[in-house]
Protein backbone atom coordinates (compact mmCIF):
# COMPACT_ATOMS: atom_id res chain seq x y z
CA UNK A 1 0.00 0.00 0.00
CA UNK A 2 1.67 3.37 -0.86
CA UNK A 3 2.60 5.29 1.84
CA UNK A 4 2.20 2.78 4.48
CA UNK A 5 5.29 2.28 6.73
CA UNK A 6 4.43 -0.70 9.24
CA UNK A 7 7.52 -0.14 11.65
CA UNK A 8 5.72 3.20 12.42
CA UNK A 9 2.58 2.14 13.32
CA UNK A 10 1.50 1.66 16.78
CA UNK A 11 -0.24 -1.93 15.92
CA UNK A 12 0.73 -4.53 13.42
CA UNK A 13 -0.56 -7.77 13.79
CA UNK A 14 -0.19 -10.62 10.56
CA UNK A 15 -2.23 -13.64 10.53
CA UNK A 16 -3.42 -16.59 7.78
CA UNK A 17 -5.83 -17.68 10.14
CA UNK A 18 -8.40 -15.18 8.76
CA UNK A 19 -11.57 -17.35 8.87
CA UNK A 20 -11.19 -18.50 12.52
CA UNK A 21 -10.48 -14.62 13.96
CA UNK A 22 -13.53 -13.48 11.59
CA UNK A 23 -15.63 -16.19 13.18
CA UNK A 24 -14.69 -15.22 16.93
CA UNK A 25 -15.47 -11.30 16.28
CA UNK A 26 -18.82 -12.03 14.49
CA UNK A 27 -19.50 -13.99 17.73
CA UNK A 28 -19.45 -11.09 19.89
CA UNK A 29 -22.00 -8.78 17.71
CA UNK A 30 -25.32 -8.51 19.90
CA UNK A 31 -26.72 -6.36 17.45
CA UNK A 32 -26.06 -5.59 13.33
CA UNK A 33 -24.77 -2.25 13.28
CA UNK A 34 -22.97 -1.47 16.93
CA UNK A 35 -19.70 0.07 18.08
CA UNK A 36 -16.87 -1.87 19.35
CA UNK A 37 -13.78 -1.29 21.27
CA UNK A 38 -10.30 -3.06 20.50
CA UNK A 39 -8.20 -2.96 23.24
CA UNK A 40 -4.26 -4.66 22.73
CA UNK A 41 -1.67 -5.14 25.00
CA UNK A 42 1.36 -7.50 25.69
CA UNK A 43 -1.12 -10.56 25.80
CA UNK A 44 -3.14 -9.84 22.89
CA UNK A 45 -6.30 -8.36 21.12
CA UNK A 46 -9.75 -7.62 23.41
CA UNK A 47 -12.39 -6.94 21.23
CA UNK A 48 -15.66 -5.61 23.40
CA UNK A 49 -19.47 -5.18 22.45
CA UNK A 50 -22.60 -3.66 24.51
CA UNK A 51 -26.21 -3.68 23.95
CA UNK A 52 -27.27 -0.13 24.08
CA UNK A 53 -29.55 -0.60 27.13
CA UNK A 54 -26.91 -2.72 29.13
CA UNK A 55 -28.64 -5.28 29.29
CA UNK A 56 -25.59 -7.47 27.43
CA UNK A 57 -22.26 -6.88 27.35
CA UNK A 58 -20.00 -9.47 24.81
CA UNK A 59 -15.56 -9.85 24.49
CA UNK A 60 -13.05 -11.70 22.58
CA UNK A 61 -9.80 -12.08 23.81
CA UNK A 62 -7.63 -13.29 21.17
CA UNK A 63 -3.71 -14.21 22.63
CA UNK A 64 -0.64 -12.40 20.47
CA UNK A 65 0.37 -16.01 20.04
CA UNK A 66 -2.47 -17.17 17.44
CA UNK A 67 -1.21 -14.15 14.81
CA UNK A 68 1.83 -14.85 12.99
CA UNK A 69 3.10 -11.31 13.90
CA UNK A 70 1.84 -8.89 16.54
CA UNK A 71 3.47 -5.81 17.44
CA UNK A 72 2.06 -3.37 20.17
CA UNK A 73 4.13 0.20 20.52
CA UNK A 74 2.69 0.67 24.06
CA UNK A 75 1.10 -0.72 27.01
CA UNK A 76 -2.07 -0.43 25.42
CA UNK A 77 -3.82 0.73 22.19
CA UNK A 78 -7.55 1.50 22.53
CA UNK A 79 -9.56 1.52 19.07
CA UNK A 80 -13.59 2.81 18.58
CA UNK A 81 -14.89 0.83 15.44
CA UNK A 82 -18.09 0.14 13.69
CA UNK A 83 -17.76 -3.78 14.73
CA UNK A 84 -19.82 -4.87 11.36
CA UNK A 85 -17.40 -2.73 9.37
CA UNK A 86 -14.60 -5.06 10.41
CA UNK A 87 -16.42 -8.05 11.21
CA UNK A 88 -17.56 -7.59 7.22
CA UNK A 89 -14.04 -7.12 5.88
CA UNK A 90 -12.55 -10.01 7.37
CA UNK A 91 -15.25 -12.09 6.10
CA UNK A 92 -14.19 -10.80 2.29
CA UNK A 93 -10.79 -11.46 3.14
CA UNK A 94 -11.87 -15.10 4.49
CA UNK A 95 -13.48 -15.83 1.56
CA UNK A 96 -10.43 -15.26 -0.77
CA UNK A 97 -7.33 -15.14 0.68
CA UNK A 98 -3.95 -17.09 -0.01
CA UNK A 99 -1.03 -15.93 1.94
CA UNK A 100 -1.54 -13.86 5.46
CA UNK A 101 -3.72 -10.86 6.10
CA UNK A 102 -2.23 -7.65 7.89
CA UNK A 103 -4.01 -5.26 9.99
CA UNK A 104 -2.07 -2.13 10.84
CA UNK A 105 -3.12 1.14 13.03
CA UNK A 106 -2.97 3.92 12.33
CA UNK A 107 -2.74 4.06 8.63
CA UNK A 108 -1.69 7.51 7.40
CA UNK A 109 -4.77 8.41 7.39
CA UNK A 110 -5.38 7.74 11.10
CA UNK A 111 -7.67 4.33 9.93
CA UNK A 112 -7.26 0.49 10.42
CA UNK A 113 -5.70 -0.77 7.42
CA UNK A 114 -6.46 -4.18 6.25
CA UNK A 115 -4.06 -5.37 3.42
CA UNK A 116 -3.59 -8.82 1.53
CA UNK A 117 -0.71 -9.18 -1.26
CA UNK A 118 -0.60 -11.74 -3.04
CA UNK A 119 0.71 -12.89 -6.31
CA UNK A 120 -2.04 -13.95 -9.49
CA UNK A 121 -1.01 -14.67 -12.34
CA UNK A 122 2.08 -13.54 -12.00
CA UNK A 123 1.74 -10.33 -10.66
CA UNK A 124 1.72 -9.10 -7.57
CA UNK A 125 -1.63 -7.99 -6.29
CA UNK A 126 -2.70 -5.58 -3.41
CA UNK A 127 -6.27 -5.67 -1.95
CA UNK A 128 -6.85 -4.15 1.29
CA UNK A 129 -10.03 -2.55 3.17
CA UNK A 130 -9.65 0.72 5.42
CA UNK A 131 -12.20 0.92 8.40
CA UNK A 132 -12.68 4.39 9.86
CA UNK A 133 -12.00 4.99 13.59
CA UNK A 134 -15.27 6.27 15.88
CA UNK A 135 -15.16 7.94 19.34
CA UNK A 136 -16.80 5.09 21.78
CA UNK A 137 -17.36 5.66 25.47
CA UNK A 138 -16.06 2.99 27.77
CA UNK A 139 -17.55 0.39 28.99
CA UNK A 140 -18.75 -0.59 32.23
CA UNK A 141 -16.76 -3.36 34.37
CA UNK A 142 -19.40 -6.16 34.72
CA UNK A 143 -17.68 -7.70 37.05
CA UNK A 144 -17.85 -5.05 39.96
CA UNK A 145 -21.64 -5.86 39.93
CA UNK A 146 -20.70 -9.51 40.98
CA UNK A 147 -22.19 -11.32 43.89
CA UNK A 148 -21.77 -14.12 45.36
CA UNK A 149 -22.90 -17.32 46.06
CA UNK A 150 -22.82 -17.66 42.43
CA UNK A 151 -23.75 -21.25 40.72
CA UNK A 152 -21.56 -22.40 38.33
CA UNK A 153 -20.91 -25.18 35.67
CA UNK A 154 -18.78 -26.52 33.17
CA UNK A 155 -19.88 -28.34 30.13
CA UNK A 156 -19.22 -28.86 26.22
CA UNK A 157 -19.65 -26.04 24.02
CA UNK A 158 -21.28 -28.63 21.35
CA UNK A 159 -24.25 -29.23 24.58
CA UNK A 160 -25.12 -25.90 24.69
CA UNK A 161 -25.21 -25.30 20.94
CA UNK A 162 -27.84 -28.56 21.11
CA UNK A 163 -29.34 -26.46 24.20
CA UNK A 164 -30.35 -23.53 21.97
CA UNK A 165 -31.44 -25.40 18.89
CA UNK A 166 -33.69 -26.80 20.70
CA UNK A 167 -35.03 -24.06 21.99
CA UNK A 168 -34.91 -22.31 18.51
CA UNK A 169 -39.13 -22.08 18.47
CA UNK A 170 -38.91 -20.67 21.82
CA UNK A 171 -40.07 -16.33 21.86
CA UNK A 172 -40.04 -14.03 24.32
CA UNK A 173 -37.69 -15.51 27.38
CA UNK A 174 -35.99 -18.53 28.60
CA UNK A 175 -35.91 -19.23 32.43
CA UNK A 176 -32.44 -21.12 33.69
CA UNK A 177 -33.29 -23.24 36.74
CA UNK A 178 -30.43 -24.83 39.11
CA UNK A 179 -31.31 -27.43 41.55
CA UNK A 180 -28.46 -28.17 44.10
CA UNK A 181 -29.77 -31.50 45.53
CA UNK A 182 -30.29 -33.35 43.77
CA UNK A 183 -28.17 -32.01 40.88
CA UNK A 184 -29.81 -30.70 38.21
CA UNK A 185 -30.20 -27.80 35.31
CA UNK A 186 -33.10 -26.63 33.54
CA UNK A 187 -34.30 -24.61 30.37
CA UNK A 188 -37.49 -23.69 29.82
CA UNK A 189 -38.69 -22.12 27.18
CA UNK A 190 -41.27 -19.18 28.50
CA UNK A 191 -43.39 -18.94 25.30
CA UNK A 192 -43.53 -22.70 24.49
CA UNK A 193 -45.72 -24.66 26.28
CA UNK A 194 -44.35 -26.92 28.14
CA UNK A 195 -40.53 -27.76 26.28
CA UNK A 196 -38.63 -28.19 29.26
CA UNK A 197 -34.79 -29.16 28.60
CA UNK A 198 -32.76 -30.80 31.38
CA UNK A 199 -28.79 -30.57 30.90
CA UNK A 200 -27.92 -34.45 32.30
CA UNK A 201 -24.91 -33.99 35.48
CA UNK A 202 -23.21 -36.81 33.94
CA UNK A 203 -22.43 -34.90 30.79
CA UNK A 204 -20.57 -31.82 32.99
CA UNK A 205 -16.74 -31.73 33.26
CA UNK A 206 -17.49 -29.79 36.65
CA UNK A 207 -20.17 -27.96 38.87
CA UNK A 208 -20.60 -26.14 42.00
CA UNK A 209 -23.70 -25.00 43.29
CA UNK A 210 -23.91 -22.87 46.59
CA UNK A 211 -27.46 -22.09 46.81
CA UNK A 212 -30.29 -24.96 47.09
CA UNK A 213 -32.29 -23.42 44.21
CA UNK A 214 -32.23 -20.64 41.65
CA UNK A 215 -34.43 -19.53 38.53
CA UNK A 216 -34.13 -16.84 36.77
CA UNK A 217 -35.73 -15.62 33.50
CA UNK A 218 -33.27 -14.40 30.30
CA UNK A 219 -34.11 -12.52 27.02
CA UNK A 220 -33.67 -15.57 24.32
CA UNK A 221 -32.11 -14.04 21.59
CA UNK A 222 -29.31 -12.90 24.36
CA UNK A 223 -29.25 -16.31 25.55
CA UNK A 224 -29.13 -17.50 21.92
CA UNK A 225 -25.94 -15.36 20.85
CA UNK A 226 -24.49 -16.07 25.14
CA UNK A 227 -24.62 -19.99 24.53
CA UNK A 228 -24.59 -20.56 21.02
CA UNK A 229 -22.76 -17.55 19.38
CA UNK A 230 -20.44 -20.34 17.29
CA UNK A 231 -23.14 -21.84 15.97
CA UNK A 232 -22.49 -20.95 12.75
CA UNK A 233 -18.57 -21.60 12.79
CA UNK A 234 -19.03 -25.31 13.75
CA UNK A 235 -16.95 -26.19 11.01
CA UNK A 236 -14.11 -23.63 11.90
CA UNK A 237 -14.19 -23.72 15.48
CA UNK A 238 -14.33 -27.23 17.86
CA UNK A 239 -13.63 -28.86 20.58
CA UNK A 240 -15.16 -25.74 22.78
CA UNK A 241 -15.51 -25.70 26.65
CA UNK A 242 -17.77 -23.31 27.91
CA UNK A 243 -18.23 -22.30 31.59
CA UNK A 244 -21.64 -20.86 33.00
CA UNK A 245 -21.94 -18.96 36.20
CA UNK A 246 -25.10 -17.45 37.69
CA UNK A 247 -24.55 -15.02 40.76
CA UNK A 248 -26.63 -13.78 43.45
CA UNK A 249 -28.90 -11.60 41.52
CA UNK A 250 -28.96 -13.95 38.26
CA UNK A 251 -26.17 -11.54 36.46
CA UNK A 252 -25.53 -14.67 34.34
CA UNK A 253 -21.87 -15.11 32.95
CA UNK A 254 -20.33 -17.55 30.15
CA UNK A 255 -17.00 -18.14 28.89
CA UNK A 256 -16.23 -20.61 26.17
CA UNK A 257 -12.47 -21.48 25.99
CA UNK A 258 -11.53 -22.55 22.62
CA UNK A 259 -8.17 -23.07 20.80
CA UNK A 260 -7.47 -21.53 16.85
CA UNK A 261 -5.11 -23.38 14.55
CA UNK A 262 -1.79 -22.28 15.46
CA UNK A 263 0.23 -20.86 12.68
CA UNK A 264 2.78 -23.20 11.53
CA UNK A 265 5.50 -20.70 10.35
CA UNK A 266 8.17 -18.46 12.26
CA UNK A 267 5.96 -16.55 14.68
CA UNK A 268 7.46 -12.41 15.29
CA UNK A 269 6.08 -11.49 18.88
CA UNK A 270 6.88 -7.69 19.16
CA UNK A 271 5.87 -5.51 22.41
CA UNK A 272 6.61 -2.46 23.98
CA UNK A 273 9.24 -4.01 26.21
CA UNK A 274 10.41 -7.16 24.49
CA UNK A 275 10.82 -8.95 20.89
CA UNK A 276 10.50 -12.89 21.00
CA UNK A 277 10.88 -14.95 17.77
CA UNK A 278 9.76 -18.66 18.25
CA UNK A 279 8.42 -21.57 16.27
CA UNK A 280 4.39 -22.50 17.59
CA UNK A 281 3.80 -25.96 17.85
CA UNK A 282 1.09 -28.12 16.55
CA UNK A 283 -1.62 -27.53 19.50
CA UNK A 284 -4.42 -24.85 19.25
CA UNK A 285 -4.10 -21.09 20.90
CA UNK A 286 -5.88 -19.12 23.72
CA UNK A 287 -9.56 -18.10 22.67
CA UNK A 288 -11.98 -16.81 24.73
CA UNK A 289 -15.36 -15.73 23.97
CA UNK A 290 -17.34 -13.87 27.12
CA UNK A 291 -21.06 -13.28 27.92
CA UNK A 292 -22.63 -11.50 30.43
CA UNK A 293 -26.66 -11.10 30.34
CA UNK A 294 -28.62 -9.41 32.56
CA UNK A 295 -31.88 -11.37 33.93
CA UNK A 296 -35.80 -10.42 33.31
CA UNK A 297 -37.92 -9.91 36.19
CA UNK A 298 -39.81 -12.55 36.92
């Protein structure tokens, strides 16, 4: 791209793992045309979405290790976007690409550059996509509103995908129940006579529940995107493990943990304090995808 000068930008990340990283930010929209904040340090990229009436708040964190470069200036670079600007971009790129994408900031222009060269037909080719920058305010720390005794679960990301198919002809809202003794998890769909779906113990890695019984109600197309928001990368992204948490007050959280392809090349890790050049092995990289949804009154 003419002009461009990567070594004085204050990001630069490179990866060929373009489908994967598309599929984890599209995960986090709540809504089709909402702001986003990127947020990158040492560890890697935070990517953060909010409903406008706080009533769900979505992040990616994305380690440094799963691009094949990432280079961070300072301690931390905050970015405002249009998330369905980028989300849309990396999609195109997805669709086409041979060789590895990079994403600068700021481009001359003061933009996030997207660029992919490649060579066709012999030539040497230059496509790239340039997202403008917006002002966003920041958002809230969910996790100061935390109370305990929380309830909490660990199960297969595949379970809960099953979880809200089932409930796909469910409207309105979905009410979670917990049972501590003896052990047992509930969805019921509010608007759907009586589908009731019971999440078997035997099929969770781990649970602890602190109080005897809970139920609280949950908007289903937030519970839809908080349980399920991979359901359309199944063939990208596998092997998830997702952990649900319920506190006090029913402030209901969920993390998936999942692993993208590592990059099989000669990785550049660049920071503000230290350059590391290594080789990535075979096994998968630090993904996590986080949900918090507020609950309905009953």
């Amino acid at each position: 791209m003419e002009g461009r000068n990567v070594q004085g930008n204050q990001v630069t990340m490179r990866t060929s793992n373009v489908k994967a990283l598309a599929a984890v930010l599209e995960a986090v929209k709540t809504s089709t045309r909402q702001t986003s904040i990127l947020s990158l340090t040492e560890e890697g990229l935070t990517v953060r979405c909010e409903e406008a009436a706080k009533t769900m708040h979505s992040m990616a964190f994305v380690s440094a290790d799963a691009f094949g470069t990432y280079q961070v200036s300072d301690a931390r670079v905050t970015i405002g976007l249009e998330h369905h600007n980028l989300v849309d971009a990396l999609h195109v790129f997805a669709q086409s690409m041979v060789g590895e994408l990079t994403i600068v900031y700021p481009s001359k222009d003061g933009e996030m550059l997207l660029e992919l060269e490649e060579v066709v037909a012999g030539t040497a080719v230059s496509t790239y996509a340039r997202i403008r920058t917006v002002v966003v305010s920041p958002f809230i720390d969910w996790m100061t509103y935390w109370e305990e005794p929380s309830t909490s679960f660990i199960t297969s990301g595949d379970l809960l995908r099953e979880v809200v198919d089932d409930l796909d002809n469910a409207s309105g809202r979905v009410c979670i129940t917990v049972l501590k003794s003896p052990a047992k998890v509930t969805f019921v769909a509010g608007n759907a006579g009586d589908l009731s779906i019971e999440i078997p113990v035997t099929t969770l890695l781990a649970h602890h529940f602190q109080q005897a019984y809970t139920e609280n109600y949950y908007n289903f197309r937030h519970l839809k995107i908080g349980l399920g928001g991979l359901n359309s990368s199944r063939d990208t992204i596998q092997d998830v493990k997702s952990n649900v948490k319920i506190d006090k007050k029913g402030l209901l959280k969920v993390v998936h943990m999942l692993n993208l392809p590592a990059a099989q090349h000669l990785r550049m890790h660049v920071t503000h304090t230290n350059t590391n050049i290594t080789i990535p092995g075979r096994e998968g990289l630090a993904c996590t995808l986080t949900y918090f949804l507020q609950p309905q009154e009953t």
